[in-house]
PDB file of N, CA and C in Angstrom:
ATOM      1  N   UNK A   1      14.199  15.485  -2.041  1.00  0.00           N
ATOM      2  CA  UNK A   1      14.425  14.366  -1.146  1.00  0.00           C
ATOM      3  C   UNK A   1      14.976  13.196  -1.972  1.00  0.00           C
ATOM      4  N   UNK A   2      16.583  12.811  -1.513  1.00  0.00           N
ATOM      5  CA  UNK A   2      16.542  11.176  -2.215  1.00  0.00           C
ATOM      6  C   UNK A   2      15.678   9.958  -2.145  1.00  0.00           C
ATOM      7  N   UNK A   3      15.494   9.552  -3.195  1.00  0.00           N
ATOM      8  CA  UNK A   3      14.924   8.173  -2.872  1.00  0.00           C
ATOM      9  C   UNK A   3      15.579   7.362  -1.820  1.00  0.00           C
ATOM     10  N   UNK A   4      14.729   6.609  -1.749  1.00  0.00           N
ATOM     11  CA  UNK A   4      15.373   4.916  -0.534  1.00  0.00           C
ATOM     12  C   UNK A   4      15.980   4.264  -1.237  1.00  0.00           C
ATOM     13  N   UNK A   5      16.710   3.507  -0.544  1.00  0.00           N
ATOM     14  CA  UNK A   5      17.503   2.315  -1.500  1.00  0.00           C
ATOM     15  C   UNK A   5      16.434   1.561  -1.624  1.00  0.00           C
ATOM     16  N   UNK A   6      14.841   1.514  -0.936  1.00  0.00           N
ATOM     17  CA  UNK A   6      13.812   0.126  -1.780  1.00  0.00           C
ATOM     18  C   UNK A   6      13.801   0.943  -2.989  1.00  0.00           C
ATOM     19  N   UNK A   7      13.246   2.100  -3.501  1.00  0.00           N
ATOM     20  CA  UNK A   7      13.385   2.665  -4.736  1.00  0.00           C
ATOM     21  C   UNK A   7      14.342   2.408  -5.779  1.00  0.00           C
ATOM     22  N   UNK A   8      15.540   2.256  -4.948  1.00  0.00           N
ATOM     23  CA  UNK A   8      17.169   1.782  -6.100  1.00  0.00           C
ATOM     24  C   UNK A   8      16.523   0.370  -6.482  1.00  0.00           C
ATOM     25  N   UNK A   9      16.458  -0.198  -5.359  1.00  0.00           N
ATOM     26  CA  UNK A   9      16.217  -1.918  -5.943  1.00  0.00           C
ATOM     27  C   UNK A   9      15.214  -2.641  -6.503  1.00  0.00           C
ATOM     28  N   UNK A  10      13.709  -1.358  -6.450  1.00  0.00           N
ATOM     29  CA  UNK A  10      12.885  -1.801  -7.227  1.00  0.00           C
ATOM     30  C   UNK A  10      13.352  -0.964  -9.120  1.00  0.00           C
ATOM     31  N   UNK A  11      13.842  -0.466  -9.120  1.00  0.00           N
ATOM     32  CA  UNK A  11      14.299   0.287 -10.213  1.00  0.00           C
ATOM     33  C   UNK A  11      15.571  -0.786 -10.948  1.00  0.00           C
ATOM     34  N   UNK A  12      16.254  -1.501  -9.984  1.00  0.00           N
ATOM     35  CA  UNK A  12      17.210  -2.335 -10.734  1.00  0.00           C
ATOM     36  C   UNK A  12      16.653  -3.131 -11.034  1.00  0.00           C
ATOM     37  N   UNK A  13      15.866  -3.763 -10.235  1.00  0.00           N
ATOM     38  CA  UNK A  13      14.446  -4.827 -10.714  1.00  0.00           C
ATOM     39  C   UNK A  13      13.794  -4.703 -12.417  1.00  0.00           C
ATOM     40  N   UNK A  14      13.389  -3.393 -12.039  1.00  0.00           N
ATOM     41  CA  UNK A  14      11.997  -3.282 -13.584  1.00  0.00           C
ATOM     42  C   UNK A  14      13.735  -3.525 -14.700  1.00  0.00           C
ATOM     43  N   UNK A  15      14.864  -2.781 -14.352  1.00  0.00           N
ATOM     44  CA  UNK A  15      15.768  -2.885 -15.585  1.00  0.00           C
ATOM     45  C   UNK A  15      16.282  -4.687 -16.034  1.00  0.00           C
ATOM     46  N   UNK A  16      15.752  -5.326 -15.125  1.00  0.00           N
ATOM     47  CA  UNK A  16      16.174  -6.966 -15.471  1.00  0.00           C
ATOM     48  C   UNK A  16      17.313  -7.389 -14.793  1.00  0.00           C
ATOM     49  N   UNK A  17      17.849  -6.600 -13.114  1.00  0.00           N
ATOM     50  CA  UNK A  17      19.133  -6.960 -12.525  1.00  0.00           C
ATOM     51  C   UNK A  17      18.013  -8.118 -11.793  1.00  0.00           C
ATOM     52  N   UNK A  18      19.126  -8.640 -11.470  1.00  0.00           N
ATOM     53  CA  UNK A  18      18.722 -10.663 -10.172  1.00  0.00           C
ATOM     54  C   UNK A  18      19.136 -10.063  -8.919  1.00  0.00           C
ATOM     55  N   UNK A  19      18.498 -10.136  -7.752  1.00  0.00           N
ATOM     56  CA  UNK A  19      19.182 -10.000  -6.534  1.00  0.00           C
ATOM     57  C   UNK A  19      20.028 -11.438  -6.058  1.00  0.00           C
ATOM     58  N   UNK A  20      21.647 -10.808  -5.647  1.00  0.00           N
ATOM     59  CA  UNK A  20      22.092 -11.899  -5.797  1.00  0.00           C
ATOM     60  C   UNK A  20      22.764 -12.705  -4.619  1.00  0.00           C
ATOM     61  N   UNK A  21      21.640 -11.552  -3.540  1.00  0.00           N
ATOM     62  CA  UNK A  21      22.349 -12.172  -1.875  1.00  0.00           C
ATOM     63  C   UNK A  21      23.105 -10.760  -1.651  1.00  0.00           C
ATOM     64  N   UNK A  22      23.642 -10.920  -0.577  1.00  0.00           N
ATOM     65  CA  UNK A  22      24.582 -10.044   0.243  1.00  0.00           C
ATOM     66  C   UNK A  22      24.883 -10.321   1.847  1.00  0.00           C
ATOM     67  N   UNK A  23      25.614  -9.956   2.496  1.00  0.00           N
ATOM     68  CA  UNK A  23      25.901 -10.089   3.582  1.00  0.00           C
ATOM     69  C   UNK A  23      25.830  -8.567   4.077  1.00  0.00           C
ATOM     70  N   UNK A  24      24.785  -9.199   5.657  1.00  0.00           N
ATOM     71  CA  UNK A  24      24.322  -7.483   6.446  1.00  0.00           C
ATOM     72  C   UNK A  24      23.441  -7.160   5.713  1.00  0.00           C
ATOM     73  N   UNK A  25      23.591  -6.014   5.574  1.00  0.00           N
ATOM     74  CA  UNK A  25      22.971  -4.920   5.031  1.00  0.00           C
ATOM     75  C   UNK A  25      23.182  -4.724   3.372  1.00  0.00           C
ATOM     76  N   UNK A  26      23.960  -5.299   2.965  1.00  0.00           N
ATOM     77  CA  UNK A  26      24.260  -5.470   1.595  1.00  0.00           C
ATOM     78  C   UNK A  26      23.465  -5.964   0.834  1.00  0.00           C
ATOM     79  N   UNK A  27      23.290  -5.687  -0.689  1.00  0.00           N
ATOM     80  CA  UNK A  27      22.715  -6.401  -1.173  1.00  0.00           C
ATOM     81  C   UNK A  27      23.427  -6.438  -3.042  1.00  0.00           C
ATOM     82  N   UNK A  28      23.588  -7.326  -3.065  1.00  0.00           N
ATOM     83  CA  UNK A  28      24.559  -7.290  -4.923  1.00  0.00           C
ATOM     84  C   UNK A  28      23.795  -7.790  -6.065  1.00  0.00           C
ATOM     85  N   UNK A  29      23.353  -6.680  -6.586  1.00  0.00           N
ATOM     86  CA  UNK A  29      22.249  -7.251  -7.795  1.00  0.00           C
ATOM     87  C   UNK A  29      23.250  -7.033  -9.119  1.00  0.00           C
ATOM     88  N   UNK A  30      23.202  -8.195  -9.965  1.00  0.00           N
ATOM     89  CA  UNK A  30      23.612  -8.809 -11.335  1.00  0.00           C
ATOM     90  C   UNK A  30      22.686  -8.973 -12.481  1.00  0.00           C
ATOM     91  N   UNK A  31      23.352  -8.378 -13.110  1.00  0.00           N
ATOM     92  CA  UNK A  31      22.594  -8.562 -14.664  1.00  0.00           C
ATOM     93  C   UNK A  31      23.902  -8.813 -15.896  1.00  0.00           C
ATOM     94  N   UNK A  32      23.345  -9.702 -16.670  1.00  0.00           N
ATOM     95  CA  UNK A  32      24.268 -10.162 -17.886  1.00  0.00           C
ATOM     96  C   UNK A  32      24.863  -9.719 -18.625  1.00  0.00           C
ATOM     97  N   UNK A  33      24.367  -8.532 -18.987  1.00  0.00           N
ATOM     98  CA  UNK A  33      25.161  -7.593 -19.915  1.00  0.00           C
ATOM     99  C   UNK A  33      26.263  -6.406 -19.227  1.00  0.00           C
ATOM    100  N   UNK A  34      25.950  -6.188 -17.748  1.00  0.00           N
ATOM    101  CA  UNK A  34      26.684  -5.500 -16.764  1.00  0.00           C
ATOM    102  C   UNK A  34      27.788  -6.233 -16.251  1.00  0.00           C
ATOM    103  N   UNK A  35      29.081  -5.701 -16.689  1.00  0.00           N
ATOM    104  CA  UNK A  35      30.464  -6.652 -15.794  1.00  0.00           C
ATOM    105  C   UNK A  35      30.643  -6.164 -14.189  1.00  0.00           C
ATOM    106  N   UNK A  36      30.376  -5.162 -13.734  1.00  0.00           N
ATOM    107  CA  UNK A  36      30.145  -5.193 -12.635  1.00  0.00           C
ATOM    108  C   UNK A  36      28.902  -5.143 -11.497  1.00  0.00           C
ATOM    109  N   UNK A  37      28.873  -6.024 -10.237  1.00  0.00           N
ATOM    110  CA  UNK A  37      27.733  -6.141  -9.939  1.00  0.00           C
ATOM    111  C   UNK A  37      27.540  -4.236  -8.941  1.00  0.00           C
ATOM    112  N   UNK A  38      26.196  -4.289  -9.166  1.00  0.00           N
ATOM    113  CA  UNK A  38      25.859  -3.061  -8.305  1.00  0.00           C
ATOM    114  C   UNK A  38      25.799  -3.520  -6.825  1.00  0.00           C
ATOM    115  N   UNK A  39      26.277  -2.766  -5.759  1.00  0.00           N
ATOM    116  CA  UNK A  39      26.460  -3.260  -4.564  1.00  0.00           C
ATOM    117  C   UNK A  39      25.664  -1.653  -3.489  1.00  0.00           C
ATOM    118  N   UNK A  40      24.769  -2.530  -2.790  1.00  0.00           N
ATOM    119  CA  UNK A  40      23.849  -0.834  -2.119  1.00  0.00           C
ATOM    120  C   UNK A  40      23.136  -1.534  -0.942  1.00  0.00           C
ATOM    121  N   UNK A  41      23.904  -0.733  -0.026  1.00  0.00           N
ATOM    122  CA  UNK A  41      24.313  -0.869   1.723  1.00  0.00           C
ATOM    123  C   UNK A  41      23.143  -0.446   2.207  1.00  0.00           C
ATOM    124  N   UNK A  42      22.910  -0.408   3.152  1.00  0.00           N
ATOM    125  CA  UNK A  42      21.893   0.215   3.777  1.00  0.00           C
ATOM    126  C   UNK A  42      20.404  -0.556   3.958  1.00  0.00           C
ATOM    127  N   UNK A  43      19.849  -0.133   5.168  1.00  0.00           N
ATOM    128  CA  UNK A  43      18.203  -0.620   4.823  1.00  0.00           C
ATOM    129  C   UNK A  43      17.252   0.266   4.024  1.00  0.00           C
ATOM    130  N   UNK A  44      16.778  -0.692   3.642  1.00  0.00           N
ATOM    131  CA  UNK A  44      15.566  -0.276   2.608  1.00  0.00           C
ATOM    132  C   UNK A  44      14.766   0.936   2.752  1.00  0.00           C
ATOM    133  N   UNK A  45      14.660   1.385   4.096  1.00  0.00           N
ATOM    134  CA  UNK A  45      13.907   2.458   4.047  1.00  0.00           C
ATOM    135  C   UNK A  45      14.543   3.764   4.531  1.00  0.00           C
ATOM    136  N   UNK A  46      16.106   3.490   4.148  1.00  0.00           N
ATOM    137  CA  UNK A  46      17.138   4.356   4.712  1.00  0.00           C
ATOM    138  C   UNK A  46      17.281   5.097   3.220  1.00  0.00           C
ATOM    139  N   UNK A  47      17.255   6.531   3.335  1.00  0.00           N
ATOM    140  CA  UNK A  47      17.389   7.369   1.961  1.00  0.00           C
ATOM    141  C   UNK A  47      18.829   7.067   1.227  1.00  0.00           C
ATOM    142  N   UNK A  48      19.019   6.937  -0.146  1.00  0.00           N
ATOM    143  CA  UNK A  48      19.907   6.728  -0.481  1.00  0.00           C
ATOM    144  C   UNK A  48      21.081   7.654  -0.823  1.00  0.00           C
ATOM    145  N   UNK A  49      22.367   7.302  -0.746  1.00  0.00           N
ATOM    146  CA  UNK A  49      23.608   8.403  -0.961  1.00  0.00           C
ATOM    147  C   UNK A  49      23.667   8.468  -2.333  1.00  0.00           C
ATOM    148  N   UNK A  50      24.434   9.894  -2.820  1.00  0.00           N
ATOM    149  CA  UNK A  50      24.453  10.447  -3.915  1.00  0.00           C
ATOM    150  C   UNK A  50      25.075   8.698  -4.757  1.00  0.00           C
ATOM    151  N   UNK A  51      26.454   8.648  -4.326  1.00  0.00           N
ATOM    152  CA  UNK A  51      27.042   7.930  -4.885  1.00  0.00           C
ATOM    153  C   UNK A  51      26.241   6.545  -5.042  1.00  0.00           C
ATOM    154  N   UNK A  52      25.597   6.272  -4.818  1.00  0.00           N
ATOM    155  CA  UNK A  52      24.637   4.811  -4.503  1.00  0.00           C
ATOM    156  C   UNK A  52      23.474   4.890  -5.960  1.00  0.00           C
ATOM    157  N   UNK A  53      22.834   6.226  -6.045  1.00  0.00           N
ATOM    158  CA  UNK A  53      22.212   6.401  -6.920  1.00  0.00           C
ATOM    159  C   UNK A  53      22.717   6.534  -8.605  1.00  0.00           C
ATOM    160  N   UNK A  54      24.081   7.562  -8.226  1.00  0.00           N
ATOM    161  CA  UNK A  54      24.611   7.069  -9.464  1.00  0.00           C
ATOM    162  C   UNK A  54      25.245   6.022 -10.213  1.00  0.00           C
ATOM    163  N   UNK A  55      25.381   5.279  -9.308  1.00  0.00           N
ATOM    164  CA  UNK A  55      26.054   3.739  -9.525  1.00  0.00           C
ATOM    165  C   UNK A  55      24.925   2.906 -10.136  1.00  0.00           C
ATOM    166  N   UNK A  56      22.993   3.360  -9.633  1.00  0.00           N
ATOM    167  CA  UNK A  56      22.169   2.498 -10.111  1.00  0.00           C
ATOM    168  C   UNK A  56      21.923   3.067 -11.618  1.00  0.00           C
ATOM    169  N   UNK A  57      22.329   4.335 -11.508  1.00  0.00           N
ATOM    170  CA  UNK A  57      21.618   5.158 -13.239  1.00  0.00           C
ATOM    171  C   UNK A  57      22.600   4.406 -13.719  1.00  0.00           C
ATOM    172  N   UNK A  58      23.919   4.259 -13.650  1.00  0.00           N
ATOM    173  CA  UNK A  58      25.290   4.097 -14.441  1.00  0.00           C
ATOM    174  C   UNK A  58      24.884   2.408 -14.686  1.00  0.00           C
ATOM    175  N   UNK A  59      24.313   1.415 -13.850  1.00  0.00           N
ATOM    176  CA  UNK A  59      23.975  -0.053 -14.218  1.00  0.00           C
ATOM    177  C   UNK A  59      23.168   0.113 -15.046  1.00  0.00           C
ATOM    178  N   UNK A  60      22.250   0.848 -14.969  1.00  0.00           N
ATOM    179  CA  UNK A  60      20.872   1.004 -15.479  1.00  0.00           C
ATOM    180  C   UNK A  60      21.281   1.355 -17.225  1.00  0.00           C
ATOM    181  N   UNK A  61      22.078   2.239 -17.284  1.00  0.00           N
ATOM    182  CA  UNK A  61      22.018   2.659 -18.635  1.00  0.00           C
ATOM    183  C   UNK A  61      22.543   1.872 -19.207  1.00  0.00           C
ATOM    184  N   UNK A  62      23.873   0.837 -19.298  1.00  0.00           N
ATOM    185  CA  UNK A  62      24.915  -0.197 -19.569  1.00  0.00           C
ATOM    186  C   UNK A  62      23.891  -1.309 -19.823  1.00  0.00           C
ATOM    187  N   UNK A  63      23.047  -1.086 -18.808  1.00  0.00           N
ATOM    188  CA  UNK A  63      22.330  -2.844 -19.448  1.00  0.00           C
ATOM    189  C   UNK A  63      21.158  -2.353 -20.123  1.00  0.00           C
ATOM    190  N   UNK A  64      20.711  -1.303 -20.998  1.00  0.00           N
ATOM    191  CA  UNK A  64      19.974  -0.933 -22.195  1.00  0.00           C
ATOM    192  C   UNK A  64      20.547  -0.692 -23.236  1.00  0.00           C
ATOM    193  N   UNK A  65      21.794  -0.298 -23.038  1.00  0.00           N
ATOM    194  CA  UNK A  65      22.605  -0.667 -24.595  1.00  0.00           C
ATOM    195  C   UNK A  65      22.568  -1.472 -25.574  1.00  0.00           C
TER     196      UNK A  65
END
């Protein structure tokens, strides 16, 4: 079973991303060492898409470098 996108965004959380607003359903979390912001649609308790998850591993690893 995929996780939820609350799972993505508590996970961008513990890595040190800022939630930085969004419009709708959006939500664009930023972190300093990441040039692009992660952007993940959906409500919170809506399971997340493949592509959504790899976009959070792919922030995730860039800002532990």
């Amino acid at each position: 079973m995929p996780p939820s996108i609350r799972e993505l965004i508590r996970a961008l959380k513990r890595a040190g991303f800022q939630d930085r607003g969004g419009k709708g359903s959006h939500r664009n979390s930023v972190h300093s060492v990441v040039p692009k912001p992660v952007v993940l649609s959906g409500k919170p308790g809506d399971d997340a898409k493949k592509y959504q998850i790899r976009a959070v591993e792919k922030a995730i690893r860039e800002a532990n470098r």
